[in-house]
PDB file of N, CA and C in Angstrom:
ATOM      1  N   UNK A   1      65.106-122.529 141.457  1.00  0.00           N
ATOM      2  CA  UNK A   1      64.206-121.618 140.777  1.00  0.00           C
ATOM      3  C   UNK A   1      62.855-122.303 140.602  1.00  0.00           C
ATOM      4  N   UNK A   2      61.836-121.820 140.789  1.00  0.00           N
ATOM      5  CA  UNK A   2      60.590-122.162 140.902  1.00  0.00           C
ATOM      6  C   UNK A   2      59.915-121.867 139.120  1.00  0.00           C
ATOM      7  N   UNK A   3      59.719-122.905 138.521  1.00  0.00           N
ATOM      8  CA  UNK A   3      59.286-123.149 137.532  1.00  0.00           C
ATOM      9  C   UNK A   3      57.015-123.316 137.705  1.00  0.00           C
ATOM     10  N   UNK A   4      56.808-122.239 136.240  1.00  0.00           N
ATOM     11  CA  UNK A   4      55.145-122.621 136.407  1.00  0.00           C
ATOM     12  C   UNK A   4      54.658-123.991 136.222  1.00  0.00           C
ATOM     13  N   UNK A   5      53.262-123.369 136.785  1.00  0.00           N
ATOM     14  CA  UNK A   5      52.458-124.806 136.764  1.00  0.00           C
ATOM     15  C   UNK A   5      52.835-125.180 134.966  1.00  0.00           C
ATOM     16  N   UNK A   6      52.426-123.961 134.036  1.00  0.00           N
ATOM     17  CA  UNK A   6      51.980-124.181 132.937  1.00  0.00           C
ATOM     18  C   UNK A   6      53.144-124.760 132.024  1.00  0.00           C
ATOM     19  N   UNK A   7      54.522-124.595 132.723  1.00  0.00           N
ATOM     20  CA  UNK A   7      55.699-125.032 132.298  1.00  0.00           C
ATOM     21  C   UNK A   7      55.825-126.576 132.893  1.00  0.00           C
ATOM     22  N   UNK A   8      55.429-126.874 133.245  1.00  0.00           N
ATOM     23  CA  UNK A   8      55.219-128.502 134.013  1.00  0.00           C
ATOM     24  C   UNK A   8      54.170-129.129 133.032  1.00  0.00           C
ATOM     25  N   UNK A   9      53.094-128.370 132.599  1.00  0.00           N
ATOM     26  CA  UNK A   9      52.134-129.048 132.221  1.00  0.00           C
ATOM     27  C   UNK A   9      52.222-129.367 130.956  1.00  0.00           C
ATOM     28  N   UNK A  10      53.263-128.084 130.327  1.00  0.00           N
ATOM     29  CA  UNK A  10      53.725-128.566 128.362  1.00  0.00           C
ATOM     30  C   UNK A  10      54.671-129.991 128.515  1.00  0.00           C
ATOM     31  N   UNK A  11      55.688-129.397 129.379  1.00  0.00           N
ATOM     32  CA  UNK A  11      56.846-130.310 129.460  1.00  0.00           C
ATOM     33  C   UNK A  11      56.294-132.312 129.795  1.00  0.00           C
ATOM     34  N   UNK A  12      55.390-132.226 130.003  1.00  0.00           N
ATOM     35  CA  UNK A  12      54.878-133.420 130.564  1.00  0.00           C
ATOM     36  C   UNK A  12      53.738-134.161 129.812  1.00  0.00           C
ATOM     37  N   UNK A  13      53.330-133.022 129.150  1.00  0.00           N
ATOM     38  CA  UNK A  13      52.665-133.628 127.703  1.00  0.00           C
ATOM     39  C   UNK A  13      53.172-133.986 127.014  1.00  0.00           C
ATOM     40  N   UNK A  14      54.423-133.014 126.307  1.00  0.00           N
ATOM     41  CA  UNK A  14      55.072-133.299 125.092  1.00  0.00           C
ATOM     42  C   UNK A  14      55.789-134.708 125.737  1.00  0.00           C
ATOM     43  N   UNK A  15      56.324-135.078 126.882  1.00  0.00           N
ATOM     44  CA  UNK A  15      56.917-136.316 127.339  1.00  0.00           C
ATOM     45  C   UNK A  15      55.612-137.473 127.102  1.00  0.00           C
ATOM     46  N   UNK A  16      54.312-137.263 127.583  1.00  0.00           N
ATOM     47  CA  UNK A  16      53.391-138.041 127.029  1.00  0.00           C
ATOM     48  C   UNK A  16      52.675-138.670 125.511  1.00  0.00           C
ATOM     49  N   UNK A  17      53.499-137.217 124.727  1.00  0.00           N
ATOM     50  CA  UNK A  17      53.195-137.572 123.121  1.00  0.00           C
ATOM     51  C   UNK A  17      53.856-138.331 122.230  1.00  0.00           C
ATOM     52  N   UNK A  18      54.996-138.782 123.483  1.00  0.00           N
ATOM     53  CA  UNK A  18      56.276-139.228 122.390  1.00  0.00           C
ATOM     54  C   UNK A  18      57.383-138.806 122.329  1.00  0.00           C
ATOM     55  N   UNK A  19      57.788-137.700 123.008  1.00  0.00           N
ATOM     56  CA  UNK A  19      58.656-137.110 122.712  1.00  0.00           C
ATOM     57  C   UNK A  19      60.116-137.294 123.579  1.00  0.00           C
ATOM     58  N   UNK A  20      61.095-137.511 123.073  1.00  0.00           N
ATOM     59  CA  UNK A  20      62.027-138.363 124.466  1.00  0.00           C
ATOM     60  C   UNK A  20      62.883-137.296 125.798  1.00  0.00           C
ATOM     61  N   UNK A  21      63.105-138.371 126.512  1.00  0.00           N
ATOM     62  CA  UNK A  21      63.353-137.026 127.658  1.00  0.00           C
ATOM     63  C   UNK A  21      64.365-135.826 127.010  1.00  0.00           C
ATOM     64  N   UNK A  22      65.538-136.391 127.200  1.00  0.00           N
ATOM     65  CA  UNK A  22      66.340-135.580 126.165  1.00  0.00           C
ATOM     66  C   UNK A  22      65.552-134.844 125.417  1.00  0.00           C
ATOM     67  N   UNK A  23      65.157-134.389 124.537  1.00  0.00           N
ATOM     68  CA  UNK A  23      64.132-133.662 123.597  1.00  0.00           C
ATOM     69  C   UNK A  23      63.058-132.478 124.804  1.00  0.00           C
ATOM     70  N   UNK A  24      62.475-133.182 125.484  1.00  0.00           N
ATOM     71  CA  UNK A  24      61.819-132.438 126.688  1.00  0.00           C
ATOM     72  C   UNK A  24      62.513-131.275 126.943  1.00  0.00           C
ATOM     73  N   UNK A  25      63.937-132.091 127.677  1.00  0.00           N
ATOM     74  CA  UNK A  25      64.840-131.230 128.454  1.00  0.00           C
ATOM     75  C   UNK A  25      65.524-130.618 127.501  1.00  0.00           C
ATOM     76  N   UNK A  26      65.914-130.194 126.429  1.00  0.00           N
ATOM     77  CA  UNK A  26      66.260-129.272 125.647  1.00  0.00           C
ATOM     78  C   UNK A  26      65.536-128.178 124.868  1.00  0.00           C
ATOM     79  N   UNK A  27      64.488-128.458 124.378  1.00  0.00           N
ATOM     80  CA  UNK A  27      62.978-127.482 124.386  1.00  0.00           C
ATOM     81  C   UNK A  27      62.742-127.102 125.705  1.00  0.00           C
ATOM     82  N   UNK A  28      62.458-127.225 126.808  1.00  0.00           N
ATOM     83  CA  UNK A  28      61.904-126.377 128.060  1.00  0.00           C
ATOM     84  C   UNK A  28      62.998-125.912 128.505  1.00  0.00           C
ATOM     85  N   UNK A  29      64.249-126.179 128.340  1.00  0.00           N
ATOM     86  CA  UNK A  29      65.439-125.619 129.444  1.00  0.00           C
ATOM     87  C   UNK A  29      65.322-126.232 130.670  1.00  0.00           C
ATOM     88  N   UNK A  30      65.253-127.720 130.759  1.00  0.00           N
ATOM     89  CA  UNK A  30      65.085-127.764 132.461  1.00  0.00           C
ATOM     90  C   UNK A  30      66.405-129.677 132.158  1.00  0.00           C
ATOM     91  N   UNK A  31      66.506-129.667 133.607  1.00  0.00           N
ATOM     92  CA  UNK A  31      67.428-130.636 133.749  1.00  0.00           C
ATOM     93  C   UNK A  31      66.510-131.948 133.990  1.00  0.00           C
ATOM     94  N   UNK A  32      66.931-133.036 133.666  1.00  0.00           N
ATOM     95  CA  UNK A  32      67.028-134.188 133.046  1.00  0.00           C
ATOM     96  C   UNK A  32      66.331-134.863 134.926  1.00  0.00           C
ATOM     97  N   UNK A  33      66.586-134.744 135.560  1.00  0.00           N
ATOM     98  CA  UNK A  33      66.246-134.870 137.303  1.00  0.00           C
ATOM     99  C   UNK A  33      64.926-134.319 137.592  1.00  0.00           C
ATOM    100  N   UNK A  34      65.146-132.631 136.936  1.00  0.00           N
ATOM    101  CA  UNK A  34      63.667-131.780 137.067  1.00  0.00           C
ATOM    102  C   UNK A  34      62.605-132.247 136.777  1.00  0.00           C
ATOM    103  N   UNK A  35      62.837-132.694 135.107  1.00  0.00           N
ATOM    104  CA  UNK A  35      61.584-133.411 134.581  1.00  0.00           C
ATOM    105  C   UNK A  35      61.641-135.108 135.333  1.00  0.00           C
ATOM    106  N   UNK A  36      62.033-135.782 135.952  1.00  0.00           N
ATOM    107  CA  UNK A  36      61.907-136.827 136.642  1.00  0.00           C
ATOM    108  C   UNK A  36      60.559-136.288 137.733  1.00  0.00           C
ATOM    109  N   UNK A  37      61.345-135.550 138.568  1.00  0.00           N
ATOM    110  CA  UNK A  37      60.700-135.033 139.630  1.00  0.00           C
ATOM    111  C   UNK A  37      59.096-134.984 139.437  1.00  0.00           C
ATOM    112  N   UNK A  38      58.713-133.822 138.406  1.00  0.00           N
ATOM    113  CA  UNK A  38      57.694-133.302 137.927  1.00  0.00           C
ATOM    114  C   UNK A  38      56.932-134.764 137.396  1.00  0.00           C
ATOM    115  N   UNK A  39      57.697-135.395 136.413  1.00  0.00           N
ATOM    116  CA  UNK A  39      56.533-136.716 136.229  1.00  0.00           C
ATOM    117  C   UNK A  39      56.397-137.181 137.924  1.00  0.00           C
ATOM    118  N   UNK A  40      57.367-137.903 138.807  1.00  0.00           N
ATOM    119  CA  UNK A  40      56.586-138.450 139.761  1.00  0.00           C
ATOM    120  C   UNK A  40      56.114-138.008 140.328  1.00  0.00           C
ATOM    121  N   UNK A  41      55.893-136.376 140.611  1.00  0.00           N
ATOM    122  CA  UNK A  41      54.701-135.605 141.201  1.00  0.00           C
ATOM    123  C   UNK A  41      53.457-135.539 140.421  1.00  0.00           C
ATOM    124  N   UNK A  42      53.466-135.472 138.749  1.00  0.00           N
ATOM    125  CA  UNK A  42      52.402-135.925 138.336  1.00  0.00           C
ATOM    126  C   UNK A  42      51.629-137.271 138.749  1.00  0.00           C
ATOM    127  N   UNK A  43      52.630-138.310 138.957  1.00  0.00           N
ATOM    128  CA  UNK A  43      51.880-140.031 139.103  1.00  0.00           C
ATOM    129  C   UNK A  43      51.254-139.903 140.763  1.00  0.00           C
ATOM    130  N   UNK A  44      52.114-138.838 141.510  1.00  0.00           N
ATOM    131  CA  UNK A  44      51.148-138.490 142.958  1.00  0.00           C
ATOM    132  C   UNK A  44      49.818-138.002 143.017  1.00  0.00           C
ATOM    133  N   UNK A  45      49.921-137.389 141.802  1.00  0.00           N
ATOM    134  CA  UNK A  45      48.692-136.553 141.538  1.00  0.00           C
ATOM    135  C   UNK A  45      48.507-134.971 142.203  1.00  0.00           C
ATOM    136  N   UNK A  46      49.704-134.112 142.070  1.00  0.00           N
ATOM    137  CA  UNK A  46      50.018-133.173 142.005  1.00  0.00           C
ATOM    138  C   UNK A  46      51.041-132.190 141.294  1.00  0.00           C
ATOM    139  N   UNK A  47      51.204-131.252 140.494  1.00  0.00           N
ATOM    140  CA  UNK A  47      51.460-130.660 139.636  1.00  0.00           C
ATOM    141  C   UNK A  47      52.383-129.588 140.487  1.00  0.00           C
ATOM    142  N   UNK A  48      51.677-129.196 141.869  1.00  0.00           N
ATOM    143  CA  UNK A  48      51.403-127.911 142.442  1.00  0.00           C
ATOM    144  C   UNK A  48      53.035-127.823 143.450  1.00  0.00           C
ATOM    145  N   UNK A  49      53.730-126.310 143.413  1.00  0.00           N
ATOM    146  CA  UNK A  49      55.275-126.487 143.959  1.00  0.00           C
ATOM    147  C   UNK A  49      54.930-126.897 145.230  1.00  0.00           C
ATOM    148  N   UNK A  50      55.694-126.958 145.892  1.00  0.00           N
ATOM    149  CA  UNK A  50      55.777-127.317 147.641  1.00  0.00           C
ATOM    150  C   UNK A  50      55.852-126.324 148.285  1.00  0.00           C
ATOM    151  N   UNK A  51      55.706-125.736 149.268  1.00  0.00           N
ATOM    152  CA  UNK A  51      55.727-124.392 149.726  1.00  0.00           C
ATOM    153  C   UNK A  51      56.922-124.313 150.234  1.00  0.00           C
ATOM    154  N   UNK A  52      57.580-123.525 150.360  1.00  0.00           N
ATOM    155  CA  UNK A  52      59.035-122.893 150.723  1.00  0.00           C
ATOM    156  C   UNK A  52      59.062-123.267 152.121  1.00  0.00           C
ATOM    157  N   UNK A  53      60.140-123.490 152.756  1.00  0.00           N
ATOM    158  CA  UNK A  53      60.432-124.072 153.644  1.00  0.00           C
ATOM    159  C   UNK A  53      60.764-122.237 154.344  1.00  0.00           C
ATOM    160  N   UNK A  54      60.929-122.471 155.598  1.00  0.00           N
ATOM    161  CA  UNK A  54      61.301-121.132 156.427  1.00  0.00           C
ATOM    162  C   UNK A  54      60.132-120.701 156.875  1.00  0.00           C
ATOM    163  N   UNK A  55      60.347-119.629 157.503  1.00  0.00           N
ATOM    164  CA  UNK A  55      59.157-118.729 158.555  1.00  0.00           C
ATOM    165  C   UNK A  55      58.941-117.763 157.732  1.00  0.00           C
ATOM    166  N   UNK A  56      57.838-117.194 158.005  1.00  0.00           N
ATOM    167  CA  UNK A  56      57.784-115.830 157.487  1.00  0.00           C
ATOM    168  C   UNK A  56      58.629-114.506 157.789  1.00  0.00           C
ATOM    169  N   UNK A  57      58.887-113.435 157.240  1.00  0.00           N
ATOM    170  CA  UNK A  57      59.557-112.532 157.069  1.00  0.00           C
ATOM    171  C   UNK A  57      58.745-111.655 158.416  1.00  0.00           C
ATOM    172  N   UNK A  58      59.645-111.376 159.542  1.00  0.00           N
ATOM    173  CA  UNK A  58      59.138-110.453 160.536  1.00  0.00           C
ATOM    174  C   UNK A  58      58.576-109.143 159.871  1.00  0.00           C
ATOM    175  N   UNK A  59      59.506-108.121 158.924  1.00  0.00           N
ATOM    176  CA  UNK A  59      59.363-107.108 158.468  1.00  0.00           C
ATOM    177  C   UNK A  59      58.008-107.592 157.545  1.00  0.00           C
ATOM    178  N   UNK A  60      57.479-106.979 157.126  1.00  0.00           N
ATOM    179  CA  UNK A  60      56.151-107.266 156.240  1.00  0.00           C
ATOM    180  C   UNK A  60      55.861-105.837 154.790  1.00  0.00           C
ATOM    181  N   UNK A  61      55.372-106.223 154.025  1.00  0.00           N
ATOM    182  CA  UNK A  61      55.340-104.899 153.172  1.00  0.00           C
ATOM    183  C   UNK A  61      55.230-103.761 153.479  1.00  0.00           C
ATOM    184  N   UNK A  62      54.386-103.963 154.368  1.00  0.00           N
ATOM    185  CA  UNK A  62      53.407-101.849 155.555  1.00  0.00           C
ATOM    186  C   UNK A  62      55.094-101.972 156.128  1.00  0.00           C
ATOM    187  N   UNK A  63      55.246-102.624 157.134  1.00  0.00           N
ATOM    188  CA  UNK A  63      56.714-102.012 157.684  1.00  0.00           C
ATOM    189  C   UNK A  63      58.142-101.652 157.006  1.00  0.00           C
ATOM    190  N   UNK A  64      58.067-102.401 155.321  1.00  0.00           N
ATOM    191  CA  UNK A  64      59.141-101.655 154.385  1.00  0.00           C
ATOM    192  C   UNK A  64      58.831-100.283 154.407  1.00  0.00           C
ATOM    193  N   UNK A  65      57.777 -99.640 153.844  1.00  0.00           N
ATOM    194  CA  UNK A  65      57.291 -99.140 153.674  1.00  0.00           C
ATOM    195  C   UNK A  65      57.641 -97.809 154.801  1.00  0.00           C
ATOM    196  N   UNK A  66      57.170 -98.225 155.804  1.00  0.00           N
ATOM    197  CA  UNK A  66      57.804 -97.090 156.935  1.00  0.00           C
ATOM    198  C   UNK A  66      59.592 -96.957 157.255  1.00  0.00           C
ATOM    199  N   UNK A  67      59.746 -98.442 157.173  1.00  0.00           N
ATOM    200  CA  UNK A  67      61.470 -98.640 157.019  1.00  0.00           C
ATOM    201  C   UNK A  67      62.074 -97.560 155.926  1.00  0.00           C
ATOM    202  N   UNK A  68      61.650 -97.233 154.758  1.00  0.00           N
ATOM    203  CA  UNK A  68      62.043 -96.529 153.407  1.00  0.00           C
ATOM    204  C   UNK A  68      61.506 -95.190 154.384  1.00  0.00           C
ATOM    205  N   UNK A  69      61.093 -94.982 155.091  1.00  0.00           N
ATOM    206  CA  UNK A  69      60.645 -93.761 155.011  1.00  0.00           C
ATOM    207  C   UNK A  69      61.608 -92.884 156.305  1.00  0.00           C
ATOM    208  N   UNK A  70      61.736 -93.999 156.948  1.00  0.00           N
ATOM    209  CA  UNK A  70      63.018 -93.786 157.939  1.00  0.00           C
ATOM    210  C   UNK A  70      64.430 -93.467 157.491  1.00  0.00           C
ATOM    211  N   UNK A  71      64.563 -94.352 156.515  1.00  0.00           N
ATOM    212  CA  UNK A  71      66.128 -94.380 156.240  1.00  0.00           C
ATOM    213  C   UNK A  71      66.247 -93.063 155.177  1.00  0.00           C
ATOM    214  N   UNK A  72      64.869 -92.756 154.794  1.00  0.00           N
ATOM    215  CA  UNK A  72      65.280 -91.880 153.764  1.00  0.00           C
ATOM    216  C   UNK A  72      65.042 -90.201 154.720  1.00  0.00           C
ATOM    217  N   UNK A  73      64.739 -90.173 156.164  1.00  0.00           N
ATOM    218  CA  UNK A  73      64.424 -89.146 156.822  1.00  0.00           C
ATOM    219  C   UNK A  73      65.687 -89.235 157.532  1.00  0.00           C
ATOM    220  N   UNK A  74      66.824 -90.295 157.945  1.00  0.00           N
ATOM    221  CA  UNK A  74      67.678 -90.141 158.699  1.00  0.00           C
ATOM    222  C   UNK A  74      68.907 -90.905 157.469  1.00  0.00           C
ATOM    223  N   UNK A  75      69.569 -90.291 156.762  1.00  0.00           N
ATOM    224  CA  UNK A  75      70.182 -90.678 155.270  1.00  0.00           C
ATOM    225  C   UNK A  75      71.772 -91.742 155.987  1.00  0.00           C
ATOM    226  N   UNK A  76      72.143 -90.644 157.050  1.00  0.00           N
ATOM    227  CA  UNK A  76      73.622 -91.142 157.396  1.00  0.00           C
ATOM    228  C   UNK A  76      73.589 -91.739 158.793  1.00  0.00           C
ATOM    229  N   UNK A  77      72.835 -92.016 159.107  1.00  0.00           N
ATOM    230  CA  UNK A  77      72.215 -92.925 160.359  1.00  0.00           C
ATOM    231  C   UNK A  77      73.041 -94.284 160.013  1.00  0.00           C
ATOM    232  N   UNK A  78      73.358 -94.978 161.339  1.00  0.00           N
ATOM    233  CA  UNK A  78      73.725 -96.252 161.037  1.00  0.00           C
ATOM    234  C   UNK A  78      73.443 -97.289 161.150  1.00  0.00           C
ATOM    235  N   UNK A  79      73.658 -98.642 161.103  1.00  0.00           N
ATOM    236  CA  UNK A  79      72.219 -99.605 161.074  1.00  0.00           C
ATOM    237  C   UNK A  79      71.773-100.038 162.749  1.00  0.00           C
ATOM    238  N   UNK A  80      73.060 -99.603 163.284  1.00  0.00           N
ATOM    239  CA  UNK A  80      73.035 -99.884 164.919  1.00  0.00           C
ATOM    240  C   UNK A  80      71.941 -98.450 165.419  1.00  0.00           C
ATOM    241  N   UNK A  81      71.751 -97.382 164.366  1.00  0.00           N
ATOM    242  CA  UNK A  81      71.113 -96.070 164.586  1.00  0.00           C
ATOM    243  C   UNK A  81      69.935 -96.246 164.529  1.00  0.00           C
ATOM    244  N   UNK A  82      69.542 -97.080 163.052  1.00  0.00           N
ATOM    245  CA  UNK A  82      68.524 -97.334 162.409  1.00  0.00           C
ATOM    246  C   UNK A  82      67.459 -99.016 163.789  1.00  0.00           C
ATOM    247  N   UNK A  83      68.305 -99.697 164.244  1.00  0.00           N
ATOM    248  CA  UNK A  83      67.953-100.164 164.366  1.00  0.00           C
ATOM    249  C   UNK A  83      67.179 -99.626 165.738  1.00  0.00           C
ATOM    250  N   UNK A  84      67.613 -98.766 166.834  1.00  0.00           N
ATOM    251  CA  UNK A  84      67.533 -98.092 168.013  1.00  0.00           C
ATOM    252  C   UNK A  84      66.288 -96.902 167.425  1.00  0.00           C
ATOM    253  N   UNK A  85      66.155 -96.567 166.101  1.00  0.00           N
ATOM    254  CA  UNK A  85      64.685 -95.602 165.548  1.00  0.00           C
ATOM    255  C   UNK A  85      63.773 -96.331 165.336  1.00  0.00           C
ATOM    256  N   UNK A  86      64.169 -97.517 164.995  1.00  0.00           N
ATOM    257  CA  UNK A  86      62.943 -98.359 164.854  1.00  0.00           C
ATOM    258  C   UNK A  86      62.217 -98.577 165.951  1.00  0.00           C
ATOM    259  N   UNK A  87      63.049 -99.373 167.102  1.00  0.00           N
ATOM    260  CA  UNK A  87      62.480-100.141 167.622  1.00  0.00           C
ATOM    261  C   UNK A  87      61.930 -98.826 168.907  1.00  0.00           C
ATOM    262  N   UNK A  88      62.394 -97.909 169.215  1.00  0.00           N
ATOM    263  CA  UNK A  88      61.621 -97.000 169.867  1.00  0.00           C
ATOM    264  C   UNK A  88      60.128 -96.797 169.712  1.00  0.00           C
ATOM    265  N   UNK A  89      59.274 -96.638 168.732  1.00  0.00           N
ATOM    266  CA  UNK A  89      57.940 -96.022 168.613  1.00  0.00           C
ATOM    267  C   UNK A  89      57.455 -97.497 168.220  1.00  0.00           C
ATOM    268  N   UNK A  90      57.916 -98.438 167.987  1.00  0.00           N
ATOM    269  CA  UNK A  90      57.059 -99.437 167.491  1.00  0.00           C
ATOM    270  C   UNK A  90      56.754-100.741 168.347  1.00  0.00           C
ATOM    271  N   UNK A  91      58.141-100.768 169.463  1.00  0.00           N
ATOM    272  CA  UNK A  91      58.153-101.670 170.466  1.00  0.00           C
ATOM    273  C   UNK A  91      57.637-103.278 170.150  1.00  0.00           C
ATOM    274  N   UNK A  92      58.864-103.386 169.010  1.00  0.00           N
ATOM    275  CA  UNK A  92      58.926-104.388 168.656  1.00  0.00           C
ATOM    276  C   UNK A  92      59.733-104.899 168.388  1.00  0.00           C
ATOM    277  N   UNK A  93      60.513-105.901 168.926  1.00  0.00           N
ATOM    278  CA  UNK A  93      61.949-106.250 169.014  1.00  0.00           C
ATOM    279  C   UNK A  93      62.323-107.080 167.822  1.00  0.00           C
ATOM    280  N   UNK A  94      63.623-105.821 166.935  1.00  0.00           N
ATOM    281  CA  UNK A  94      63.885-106.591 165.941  1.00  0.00           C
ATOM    282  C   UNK A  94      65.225-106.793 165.584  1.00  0.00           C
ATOM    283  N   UNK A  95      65.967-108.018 165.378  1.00  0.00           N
ATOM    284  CA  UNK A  95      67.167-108.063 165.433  1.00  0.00           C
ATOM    285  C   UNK A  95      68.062-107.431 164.502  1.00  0.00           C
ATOM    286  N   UNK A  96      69.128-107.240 164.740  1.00  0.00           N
ATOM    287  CA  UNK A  96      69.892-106.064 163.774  1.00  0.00           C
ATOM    288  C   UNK A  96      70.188-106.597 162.657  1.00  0.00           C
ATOM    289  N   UNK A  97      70.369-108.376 162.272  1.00  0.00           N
ATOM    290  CA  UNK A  97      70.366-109.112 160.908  1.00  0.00           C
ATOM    291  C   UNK A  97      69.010-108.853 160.316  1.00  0.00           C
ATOM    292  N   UNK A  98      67.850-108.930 160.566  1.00  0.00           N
ATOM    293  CA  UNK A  98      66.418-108.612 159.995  1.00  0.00           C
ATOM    294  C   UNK A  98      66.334-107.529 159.296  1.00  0.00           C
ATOM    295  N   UNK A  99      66.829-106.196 160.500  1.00  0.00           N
ATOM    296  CA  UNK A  99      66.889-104.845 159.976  1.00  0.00           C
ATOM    297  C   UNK A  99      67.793-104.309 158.636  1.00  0.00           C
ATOM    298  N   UNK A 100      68.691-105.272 158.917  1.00  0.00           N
ATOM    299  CA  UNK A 100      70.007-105.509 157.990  1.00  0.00           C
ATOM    300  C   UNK A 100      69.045-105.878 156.698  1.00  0.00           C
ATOM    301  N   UNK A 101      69.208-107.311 156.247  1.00  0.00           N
ATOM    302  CA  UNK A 101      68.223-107.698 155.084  1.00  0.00           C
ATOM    303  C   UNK A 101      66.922-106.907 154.710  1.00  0.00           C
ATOM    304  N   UNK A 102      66.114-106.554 155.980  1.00  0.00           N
ATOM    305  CA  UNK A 102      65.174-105.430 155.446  1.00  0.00           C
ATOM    306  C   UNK A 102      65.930-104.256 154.312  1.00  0.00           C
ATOM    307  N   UNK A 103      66.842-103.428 155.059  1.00  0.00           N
ATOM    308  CA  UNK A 103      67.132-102.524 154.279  1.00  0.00           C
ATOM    309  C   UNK A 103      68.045-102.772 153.119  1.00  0.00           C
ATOM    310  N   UNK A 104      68.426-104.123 153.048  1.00  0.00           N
ATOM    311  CA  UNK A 104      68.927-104.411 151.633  1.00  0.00           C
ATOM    312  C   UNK A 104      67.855-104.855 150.668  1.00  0.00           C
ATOM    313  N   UNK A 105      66.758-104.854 151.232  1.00  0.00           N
ATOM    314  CA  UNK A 105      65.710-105.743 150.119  1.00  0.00           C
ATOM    315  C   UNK A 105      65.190-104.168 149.575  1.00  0.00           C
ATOM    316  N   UNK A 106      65.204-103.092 150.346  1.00  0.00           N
ATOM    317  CA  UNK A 106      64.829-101.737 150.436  1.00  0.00           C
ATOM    318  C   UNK A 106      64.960-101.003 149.395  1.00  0.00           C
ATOM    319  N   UNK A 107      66.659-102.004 148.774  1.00  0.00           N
ATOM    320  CA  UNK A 107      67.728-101.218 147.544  1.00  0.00           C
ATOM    321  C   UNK A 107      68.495 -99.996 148.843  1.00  0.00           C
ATOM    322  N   UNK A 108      68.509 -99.469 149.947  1.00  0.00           N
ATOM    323  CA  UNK A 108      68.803 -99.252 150.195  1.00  0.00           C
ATOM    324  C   UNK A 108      70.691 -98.967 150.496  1.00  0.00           C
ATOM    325  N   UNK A 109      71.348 -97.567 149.865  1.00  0.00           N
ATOM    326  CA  UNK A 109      73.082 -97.975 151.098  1.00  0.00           C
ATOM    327  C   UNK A 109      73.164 -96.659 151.296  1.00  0.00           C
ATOM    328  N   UNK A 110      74.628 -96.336 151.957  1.00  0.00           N
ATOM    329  CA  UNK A 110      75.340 -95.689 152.390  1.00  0.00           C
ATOM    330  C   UNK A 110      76.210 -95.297 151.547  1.00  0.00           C
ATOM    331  N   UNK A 111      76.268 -95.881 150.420  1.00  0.00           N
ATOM    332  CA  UNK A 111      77.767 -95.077 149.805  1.00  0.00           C
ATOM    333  C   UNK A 111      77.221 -93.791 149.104  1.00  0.00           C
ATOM    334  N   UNK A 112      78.072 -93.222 148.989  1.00  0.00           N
ATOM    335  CA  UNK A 112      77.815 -91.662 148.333  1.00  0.00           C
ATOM    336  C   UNK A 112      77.641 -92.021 146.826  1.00  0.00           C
ATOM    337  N   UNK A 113      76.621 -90.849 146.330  1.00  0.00           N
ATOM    338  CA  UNK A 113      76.419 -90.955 145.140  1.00  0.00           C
ATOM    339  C   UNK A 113      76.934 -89.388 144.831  1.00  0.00           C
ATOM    340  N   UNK A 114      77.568 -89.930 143.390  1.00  0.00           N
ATOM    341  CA  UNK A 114      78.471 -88.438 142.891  1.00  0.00           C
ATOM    342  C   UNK A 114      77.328 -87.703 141.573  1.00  0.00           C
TER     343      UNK A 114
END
């Protein structure tokens, strides 16, 4: 879980005022390693998270966006359906795990609602 700058910056004062780790790590909620970490990234002379490791997301916000608008124009379509509507008009090859996680990030399903 990605903790703020501004939560790094109390936690590392109050460790600078006196205050013992233990004590830190029970006022902020963070583990005893975390606040290690965070001081020796302070003594680097950075505060700032690391950027997430991985590629970017093929699907992008504009293409949820049309994705929601698909699934909600073709309701009982299937993802092998969904994936063959997509990739027709947009001619852009996208694998059926992508399309998959797309439409779960969507809130998107299939089960019936009563």
């Amino acid at each position: 879980m990605k903790r703020s700058l501004d939560l790094r910056e109390r936690a590392l004062a109050s460790l600078s005022s006196g205050m013992s780790r233990w004590q830190v790590c029970l006022v902020f909620g963070i583990h005893r390693s975390t606040l290690g970490r965070w001081h020796k990234r302070q003594q680097s002379g950075t505060l700032q998270s690391k950027p997430s490791p991985g590629a970017k997301r093929v699907l992008g916000p504009e293409d949820e966006v049309r994705l929601v608008a698909q699934l909600q124009a073709h309701p009982d379509a299937t993802l092998d359906d969904h994936l063959r509507l997509w990739q027709e008009p947009q001619q852009a090859p996208v694998s059926r795990a992508t399309l998959g996680r797309a439409i779960l990030r969507a809130g998107w399903t299939r089960k019936k609602r009563a």
